[in-house]
N, C-alpha and C. Protein backbone atom coordinates (compact mmCIF):
# COMPACT_ATOMS: atom_id res chain seq x y z
N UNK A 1 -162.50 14.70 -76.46
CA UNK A 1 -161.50 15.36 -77.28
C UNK A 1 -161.69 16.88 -77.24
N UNK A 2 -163.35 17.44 -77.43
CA UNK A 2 -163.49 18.89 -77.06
C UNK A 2 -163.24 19.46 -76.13
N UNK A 3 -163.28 18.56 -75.19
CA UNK A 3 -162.85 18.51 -73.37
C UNK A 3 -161.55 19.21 -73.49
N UNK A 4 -160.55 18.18 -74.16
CA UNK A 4 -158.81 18.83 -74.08
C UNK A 4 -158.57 19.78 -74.69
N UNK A 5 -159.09 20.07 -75.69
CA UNK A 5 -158.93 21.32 -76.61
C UNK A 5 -159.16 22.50 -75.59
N UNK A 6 -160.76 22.79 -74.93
CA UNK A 6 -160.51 23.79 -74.42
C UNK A 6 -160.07 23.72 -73.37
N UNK A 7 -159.12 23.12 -72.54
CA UNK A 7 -158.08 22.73 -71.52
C UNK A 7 -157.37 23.40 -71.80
N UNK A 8 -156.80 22.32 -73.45
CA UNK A 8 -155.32 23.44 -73.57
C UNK A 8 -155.47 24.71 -74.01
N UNK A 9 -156.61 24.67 -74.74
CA UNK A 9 -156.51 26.48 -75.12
C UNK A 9 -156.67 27.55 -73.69
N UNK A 10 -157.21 27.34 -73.08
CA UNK A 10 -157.26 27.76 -71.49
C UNK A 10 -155.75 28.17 -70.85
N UNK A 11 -154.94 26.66 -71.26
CA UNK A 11 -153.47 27.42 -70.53
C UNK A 11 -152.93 28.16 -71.41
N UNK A 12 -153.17 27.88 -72.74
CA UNK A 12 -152.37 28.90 -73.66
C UNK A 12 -152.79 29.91 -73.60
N UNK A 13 -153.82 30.25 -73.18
CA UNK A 13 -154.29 31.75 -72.86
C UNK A 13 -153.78 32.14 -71.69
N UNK A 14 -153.77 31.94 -70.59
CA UNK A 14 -153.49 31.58 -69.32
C UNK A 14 -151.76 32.31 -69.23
N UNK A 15 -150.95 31.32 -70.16
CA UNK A 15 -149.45 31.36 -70.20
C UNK A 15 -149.29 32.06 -70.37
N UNK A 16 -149.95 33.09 -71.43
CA UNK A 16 -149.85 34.21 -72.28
C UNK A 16 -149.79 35.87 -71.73
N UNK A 17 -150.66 35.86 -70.68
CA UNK A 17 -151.01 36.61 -69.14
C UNK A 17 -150.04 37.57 -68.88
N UNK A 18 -150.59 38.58 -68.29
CA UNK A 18 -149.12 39.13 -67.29
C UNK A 18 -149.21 38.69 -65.87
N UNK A 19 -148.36 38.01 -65.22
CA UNK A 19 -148.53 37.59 -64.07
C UNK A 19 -148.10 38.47 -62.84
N UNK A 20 -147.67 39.61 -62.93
CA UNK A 20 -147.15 40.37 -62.05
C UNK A 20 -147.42 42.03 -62.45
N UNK A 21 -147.84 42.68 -61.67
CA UNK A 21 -148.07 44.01 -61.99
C UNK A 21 -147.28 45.02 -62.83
N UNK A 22 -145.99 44.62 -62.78
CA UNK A 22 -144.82 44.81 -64.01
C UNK A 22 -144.93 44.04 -64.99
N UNK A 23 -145.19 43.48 -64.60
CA UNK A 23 -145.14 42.62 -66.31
C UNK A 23 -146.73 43.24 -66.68
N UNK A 24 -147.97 43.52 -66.19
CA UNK A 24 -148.80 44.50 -66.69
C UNK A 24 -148.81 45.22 -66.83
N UNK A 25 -147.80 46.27 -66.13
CA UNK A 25 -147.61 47.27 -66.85
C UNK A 25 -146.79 47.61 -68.02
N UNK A 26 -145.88 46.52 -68.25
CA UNK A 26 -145.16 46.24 -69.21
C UNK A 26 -146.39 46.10 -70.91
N UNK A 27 -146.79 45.28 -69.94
CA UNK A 27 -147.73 44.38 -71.39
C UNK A 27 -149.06 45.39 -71.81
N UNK A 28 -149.93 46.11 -71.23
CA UNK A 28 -150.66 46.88 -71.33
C UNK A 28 -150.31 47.75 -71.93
N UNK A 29 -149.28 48.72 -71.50
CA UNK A 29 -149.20 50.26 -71.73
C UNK A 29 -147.95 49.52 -73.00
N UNK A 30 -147.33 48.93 -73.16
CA UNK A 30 -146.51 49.01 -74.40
C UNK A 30 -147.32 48.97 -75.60
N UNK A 31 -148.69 47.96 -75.18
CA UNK A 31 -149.15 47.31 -76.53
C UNK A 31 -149.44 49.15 -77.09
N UNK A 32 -149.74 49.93 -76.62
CA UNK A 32 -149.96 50.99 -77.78
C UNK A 32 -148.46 52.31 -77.86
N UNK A 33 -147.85 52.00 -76.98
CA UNK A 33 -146.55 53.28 -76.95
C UNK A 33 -145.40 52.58 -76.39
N UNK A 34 -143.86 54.06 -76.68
CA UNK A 34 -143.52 53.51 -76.25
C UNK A 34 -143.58 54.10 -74.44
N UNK A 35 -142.81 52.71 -73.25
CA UNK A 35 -142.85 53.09 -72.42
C UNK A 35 -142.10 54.41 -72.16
N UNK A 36 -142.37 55.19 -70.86
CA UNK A 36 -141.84 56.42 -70.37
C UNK A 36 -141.11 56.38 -69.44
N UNK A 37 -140.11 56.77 -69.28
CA UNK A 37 -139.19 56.72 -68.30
C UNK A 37 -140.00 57.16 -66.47
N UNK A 38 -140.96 56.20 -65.85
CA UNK A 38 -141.60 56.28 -65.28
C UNK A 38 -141.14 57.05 -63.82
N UNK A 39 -139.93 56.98 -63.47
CA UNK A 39 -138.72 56.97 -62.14
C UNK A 39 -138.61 58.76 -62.58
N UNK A 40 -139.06 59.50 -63.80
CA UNK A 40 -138.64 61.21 -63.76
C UNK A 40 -140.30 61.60 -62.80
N UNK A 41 -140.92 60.85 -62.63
CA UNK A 41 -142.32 61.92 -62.74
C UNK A 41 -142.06 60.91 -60.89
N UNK A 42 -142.96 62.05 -59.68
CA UNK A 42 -143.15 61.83 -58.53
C UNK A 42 -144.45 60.64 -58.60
N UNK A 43 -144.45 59.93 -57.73
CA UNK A 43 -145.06 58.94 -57.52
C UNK A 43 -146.80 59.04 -57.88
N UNK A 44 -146.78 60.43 -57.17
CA UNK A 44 -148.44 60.73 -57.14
C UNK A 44 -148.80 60.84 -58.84
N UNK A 45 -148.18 61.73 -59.52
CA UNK A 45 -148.17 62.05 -60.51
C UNK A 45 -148.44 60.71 -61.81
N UNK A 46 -147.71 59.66 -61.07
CA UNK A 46 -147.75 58.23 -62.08
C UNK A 46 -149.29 57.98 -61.85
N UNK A 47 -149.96 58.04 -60.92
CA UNK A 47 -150.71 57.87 -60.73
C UNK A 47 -152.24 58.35 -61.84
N UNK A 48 -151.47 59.92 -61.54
CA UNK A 48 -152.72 60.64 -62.44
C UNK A 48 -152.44 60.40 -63.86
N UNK A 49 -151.48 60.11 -64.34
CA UNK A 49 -150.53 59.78 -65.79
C UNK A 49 -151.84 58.11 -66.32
N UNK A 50 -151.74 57.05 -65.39
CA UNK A 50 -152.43 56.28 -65.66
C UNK A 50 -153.75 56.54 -65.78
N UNK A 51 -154.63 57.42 -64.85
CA UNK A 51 -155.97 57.67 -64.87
C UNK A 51 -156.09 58.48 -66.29
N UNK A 52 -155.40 59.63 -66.46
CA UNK A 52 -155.61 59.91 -67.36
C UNK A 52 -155.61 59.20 -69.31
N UNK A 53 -154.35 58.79 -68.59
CA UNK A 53 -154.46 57.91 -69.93
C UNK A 53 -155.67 56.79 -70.72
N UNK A 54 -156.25 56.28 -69.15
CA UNK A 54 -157.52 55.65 -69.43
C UNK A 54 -159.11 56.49 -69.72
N UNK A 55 -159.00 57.72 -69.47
CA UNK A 55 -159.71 58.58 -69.53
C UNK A 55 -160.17 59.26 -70.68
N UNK A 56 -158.82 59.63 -71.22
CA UNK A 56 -158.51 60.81 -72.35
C UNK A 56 -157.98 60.37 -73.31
N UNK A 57 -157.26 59.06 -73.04
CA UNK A 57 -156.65 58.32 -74.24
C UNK A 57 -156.92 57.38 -74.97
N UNK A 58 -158.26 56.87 -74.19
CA UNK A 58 -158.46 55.75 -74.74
C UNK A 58 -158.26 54.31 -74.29
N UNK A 59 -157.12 54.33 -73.34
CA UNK A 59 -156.66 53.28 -72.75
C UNK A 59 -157.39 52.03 -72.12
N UNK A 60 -158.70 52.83 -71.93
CA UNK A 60 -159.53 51.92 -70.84
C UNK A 60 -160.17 50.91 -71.64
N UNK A 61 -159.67 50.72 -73.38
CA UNK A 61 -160.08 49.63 -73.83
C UNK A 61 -158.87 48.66 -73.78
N UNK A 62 -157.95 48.60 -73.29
CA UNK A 62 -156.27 48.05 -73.44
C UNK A 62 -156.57 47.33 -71.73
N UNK A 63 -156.60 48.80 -70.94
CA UNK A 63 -156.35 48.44 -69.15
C UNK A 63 -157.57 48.50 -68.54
N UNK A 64 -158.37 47.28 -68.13
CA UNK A 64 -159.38 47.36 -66.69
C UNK A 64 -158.99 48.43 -66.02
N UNK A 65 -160.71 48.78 -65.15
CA UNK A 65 -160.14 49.01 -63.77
C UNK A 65 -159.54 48.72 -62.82
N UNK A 66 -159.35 47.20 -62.94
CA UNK A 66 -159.02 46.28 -61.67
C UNK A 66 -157.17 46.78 -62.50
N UNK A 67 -156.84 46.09 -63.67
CA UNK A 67 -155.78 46.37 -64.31
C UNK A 67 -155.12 47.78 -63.60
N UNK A 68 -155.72 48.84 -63.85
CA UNK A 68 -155.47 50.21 -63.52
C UNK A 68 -154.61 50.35 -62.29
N UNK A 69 -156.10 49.51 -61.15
CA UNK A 69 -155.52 49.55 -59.99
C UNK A 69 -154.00 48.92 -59.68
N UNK A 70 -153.65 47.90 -60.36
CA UNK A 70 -152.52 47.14 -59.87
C UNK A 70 -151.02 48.26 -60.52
N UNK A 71 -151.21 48.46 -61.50
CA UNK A 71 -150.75 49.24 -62.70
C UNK A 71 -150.14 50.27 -61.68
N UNK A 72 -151.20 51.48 -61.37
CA UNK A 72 -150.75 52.60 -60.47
C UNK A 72 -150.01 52.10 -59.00
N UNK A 73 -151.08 51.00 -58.33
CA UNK A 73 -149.74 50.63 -57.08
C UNK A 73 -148.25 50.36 -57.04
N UNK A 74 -148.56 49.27 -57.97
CA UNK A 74 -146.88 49.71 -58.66
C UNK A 74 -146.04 50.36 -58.86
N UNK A 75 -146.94 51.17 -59.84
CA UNK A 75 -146.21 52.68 -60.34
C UNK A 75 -145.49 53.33 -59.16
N UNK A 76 -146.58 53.57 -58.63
CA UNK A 76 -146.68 54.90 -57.06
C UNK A 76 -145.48 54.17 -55.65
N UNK A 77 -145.79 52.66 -56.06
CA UNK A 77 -145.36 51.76 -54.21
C UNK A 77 -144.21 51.15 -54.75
N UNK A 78 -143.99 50.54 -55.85
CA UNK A 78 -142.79 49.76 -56.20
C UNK A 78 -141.68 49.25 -57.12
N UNK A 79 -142.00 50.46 -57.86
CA UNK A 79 -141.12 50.96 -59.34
C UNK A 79 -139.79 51.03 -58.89
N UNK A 80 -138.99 50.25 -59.16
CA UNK A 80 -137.33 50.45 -58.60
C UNK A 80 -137.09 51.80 -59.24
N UNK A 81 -136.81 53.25 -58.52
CA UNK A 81 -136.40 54.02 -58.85
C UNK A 81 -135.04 54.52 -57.79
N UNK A 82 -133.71 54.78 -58.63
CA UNK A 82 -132.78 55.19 -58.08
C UNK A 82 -132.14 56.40 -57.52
């Protein structure tokens, strides 16, 4: 019976996830602000925007490094900007 419990608590944690680097950056950086219109600032710049934020802001208790990394590729490689 303890067996299934932490099964299911596993996927409910699991479900709960961001599964895609947008949806982490969604889920990370909202939990404390709101988001920024990411598509005004040049690519490189998103970049230093995230480092810093984990740096100077505090962030790096919210976003991993590994987090960070996916976070900025995104940002920088695949942010639909028009």
């Amino acid at each position: 019976m303890g067996f299934l419990f932490i099964v299911g608590a596993g996927i409910l944690w699991w479900a709960g996830q961001p599964h895609s680097a947008a949806a982490l950056y969604t889920k990370r950086c909202a939990a404390c602000h709101d988001l920024p219109e990411m598509c005004r600032f040049p690519p490189e710049q998103r970049v230093d925007i995230v480092r810093i934020m984990r740096q100077a802001q505090g962030a790096s208790s919210v976003i991993s490094e590994r987090e960070a990394e996916l976070i900025t590729a995104y940002l920088s490689e695949e942010l639909p900007c028009q």
